[in-house]
Protein backbone atom coordinates (compact mmCIF):
# COMPACT_ATOMS: atom_id res chain seq x y z
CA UNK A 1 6.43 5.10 2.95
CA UNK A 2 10.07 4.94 2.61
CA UNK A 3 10.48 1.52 4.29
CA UNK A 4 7.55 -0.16 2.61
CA UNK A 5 9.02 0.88 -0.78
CA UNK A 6 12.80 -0.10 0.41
CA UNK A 7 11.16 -3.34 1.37
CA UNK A 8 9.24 -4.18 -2.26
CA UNK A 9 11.71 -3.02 -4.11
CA UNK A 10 13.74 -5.75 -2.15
CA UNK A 11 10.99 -8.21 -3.31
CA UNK A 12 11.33 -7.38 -6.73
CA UNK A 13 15.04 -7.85 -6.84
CA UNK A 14 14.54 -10.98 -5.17
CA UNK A 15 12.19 -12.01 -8.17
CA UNK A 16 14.99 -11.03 -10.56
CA UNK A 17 17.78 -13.20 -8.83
CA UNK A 18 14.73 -16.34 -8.84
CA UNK A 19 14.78 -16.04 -12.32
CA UNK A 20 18.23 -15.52 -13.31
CA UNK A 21 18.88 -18.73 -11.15
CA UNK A 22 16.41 -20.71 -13.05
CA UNK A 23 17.52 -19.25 -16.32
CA UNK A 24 21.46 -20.44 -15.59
CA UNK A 25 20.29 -23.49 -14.42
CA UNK A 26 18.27 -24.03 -17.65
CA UNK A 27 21.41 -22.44 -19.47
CA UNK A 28 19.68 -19.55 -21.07
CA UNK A 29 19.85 -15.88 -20.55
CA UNK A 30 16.76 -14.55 -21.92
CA UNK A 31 16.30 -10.46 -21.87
CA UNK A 32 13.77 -9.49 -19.81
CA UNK A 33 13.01 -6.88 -22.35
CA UNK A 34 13.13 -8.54 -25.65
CA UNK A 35 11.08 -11.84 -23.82
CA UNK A 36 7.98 -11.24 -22.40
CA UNK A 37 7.67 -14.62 -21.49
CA UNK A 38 10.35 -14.07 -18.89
CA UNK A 39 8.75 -10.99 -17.77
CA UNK A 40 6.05 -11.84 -16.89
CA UNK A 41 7.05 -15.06 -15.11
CA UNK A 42 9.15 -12.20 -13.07
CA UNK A 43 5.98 -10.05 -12.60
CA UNK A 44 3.50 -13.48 -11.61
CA UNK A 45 6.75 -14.42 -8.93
CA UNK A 46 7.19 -10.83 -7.33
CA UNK A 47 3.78 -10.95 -6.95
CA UNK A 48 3.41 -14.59 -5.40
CA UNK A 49 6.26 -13.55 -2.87
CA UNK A 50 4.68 -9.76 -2.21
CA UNK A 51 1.58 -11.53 -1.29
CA UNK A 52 2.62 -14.13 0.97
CA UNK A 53 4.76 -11.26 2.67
CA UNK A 54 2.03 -9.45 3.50
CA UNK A 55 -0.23 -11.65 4.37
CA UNK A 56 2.67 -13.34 6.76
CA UNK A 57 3.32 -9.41 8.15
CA UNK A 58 -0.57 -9.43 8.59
CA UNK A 59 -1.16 -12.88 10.58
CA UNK A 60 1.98 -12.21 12.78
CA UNK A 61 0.28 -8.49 13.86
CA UNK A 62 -2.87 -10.30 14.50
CA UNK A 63 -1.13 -13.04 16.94
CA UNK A 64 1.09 -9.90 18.64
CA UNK A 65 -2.19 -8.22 18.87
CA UNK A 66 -4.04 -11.48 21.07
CA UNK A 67 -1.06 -11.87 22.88
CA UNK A 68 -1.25 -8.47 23.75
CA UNK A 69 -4.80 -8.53 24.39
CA UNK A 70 -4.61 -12.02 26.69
CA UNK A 71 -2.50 -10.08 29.34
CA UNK A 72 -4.51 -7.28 30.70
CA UNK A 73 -8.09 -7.70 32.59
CA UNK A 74 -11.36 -7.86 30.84
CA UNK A 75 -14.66 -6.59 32.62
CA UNK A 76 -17.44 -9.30 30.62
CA UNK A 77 -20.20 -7.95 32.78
CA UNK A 78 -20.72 -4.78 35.07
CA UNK A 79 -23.92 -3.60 36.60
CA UNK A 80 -25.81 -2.40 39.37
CA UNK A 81 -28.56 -3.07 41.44
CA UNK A 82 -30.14 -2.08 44.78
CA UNK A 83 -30.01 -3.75 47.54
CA UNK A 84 -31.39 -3.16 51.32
CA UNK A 85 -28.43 -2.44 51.95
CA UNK A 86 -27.95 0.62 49.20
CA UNK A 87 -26.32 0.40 45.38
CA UNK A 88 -24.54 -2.60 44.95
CA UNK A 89 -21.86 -3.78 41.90
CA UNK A 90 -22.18 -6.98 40.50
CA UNK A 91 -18.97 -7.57 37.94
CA UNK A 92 -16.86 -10.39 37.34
CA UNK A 93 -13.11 -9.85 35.68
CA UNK A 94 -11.41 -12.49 33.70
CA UNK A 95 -7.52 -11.77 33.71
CA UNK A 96 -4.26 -14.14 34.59
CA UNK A 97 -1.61 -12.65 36.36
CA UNK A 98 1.92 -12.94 34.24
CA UNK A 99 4.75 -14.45 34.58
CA UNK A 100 6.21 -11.67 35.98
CA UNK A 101 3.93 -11.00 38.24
CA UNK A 102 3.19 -14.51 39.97
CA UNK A 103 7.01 -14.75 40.71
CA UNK A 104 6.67 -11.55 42.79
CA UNK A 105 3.97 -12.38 44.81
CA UNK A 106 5.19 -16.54 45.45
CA UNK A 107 9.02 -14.92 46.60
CA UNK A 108 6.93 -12.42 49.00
CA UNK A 109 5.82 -9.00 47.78
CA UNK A 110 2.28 -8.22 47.85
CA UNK A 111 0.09 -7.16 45.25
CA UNK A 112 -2.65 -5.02 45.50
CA UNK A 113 -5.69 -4.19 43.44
CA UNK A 114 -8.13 -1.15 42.97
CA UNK A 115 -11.15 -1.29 41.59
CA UNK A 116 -12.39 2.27 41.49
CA UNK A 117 -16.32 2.82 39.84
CA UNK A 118 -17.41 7.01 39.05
CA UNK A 119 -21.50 7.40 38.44
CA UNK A 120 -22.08 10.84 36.96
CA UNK A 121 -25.44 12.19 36.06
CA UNK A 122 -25.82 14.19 32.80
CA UNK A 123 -27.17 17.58 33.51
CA UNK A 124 -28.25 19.67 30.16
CA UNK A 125 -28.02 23.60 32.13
CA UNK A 126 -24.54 22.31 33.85
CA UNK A 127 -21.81 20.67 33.75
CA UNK A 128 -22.02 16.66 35.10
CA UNK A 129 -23.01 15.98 38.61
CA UNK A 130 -20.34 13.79 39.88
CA UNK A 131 -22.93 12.20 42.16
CA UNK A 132 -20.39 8.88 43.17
CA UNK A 133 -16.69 8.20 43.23
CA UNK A 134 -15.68 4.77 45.40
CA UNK A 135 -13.03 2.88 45.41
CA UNK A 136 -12.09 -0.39 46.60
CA UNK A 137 -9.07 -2.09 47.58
CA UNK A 138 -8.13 -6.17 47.85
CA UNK A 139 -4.29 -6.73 48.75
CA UNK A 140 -3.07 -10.53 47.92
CA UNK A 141 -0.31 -12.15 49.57
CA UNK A 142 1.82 -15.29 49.91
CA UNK A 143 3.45 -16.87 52.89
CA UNK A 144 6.29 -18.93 52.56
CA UNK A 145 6.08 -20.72 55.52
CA UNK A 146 2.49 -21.95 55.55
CA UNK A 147 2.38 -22.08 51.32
CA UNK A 148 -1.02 -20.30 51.99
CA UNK A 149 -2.52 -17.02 50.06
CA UNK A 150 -4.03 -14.11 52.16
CA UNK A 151 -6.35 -11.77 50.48
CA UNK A 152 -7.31 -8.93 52.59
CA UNK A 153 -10.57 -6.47 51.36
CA UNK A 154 -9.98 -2.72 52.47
CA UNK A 155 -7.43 -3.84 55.08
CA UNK A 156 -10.04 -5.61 56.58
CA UNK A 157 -11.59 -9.10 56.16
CA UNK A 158 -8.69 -11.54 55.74
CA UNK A 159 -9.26 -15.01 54.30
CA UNK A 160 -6.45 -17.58 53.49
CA UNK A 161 -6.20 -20.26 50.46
CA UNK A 162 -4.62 -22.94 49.69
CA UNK A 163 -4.03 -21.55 45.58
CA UNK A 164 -3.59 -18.72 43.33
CA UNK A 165 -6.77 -19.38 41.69
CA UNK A 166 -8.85 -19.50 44.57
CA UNK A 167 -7.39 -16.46 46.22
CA UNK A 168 -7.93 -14.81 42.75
CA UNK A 169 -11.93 -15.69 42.33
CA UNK A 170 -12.35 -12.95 45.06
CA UNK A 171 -10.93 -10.28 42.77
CA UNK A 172 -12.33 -12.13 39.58
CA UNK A 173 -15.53 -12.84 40.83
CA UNK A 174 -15.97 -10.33 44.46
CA UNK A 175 -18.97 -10.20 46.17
CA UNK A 176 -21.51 -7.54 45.69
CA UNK A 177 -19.62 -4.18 46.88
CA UNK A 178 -22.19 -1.62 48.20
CA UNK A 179 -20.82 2.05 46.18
CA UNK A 180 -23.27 4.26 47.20
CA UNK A 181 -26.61 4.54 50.10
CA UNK A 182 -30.24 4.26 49.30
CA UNK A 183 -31.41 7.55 48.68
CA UNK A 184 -27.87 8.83 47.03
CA UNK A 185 -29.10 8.26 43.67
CA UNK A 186 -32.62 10.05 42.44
CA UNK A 187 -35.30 7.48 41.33
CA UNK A 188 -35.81 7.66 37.77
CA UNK A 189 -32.65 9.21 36.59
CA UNK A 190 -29.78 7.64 34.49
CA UNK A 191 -26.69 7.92 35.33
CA UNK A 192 -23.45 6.67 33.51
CA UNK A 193 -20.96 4.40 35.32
CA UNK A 194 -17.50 3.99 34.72
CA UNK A 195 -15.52 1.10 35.96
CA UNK A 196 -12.05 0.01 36.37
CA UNK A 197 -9.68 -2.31 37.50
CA UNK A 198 -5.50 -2.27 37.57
CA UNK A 199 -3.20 -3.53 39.78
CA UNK A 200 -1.81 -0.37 42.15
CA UNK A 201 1.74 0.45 42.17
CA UNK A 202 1.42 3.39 44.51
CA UNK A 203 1.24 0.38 47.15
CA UNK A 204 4.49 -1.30 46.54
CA UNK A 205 8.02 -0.68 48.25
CA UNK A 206 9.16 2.38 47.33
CA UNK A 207 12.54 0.71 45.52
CA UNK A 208 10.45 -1.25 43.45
CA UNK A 209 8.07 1.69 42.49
CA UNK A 210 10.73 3.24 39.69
CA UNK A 211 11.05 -0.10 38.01
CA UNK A 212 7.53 -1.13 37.95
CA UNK A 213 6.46 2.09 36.22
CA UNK A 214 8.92 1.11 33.19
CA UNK A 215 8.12 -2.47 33.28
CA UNK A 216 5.46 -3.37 30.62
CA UNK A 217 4.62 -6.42 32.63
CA UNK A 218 3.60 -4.28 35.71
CA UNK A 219 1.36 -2.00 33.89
CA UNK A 220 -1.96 -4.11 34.40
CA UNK A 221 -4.98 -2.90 34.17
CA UNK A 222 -8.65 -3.33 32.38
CA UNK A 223 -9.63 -0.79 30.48
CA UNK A 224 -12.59 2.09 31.74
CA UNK A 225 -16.04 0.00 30.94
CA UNK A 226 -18.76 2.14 30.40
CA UNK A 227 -22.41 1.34 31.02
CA UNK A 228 -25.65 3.17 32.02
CA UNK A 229 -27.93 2.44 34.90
CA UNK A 230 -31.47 4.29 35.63
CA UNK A 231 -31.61 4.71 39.18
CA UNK A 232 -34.99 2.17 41.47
């Protein structure tokens, strides 16, 4: 409270020295108390400059607050579905990698991504059956020699690209990622998913660890998306 008073008392001052400045240049020194004229033309300007303040403060928060928003991973669509092959996720993730990070990766250090999904059915006489908990991993590198990208699934499957973009769909857009068997889920029953996607730091060097954890432009991730899905 103290600062936003500091700050229109400030304002109001500023009104006063607006009008004494127009009153010297007009070469009169009208009393704010004995004119009321002058006040109010003091009270109509503090208020003029209060408002634009404010709504300046207001469109400034909004464009820190996209900005903000722009630079971490979104999850647009999540679900499930069964497959012959067991419960498979369909999601796609819209994110750019910063600045930050894009230098890293082109001058040689891998990145690596988790995407880690938890299905938990409610249970009214007990606590939550924690009936999944998987995790995948896709690591992304960049070779300086061939100018090519490698993205490697679970350590396994390897596949190399010419751009960032296309080595990016497959963590954007991945193909369907069996979490869980047929049978591991009970026909009928509704379970809740949650899923998520960052970017891992346990898997870097351990020098650069320390200053990725204090490095706001390291800490990328989506946040937890929550859905439901009743069990074929």
């Amino acid at each position: 409270m103290l600062p936003l008073r500091a700050s229109i008392d400030n304002l109001f001052k500023l009104s006063l020295a607006i009008l004494a400045t127009r009153q010297a240049a007009s070469g009169t020194t009208n009393d704010l108390t004995s004119d009321p004229t002058s006040a109010q033309i003091v009270i109509q300007r503090f208020f003029q400059i209060l408002t634009t303040t404010l709504l300046t403060a207001l469109m400034l928060g909004l464009l820190a607050s996209a900005a903000q928003a722009t630079e971490g991973i979104e999850i647009p669509r999540a679900h499930l579905e069964l497959t012959d092959g067991g419960y498979a996720l369909s999601a796609n993730f819209a994110f750019e990698l910063n600045r930050g990070l894009e230098e890293a990766l082109t001058e040689g250090l891998p990145l690596h991504f988790t995407t880690t999904i938890e299905l938990t059915r409610p249970r009214w006489y007990w606590l939550d059956e924690n009936t999944v908990d998987a995790s995948q991993s896709v690591r992304i590198s960049y070779n300086v020699l061939t100018r090519q990208y490698r993205v490697a699934i679970n350590n396994g499957l390897q596949q190399n690209f010419s751009t960032l973009d296309e080595a990016l769909a497959l963590i954007r857009r991945p193909t369907r990622w069996i979490v869980a068997k047929r049978g591991k889920l009970k026909r009928g029953e509704t379970y809740h998913c949650v899923l998520q996607l960052k970017l891992d730091l346990t898997q870097l060097p351990k020098p650069f660890q320390v200053n990725a954890i204090n490095n706001s432009e390291w800490r990328f991730s989506s946040d937890k998306k929550h859905f439901l899905y009743q069990a074929e």
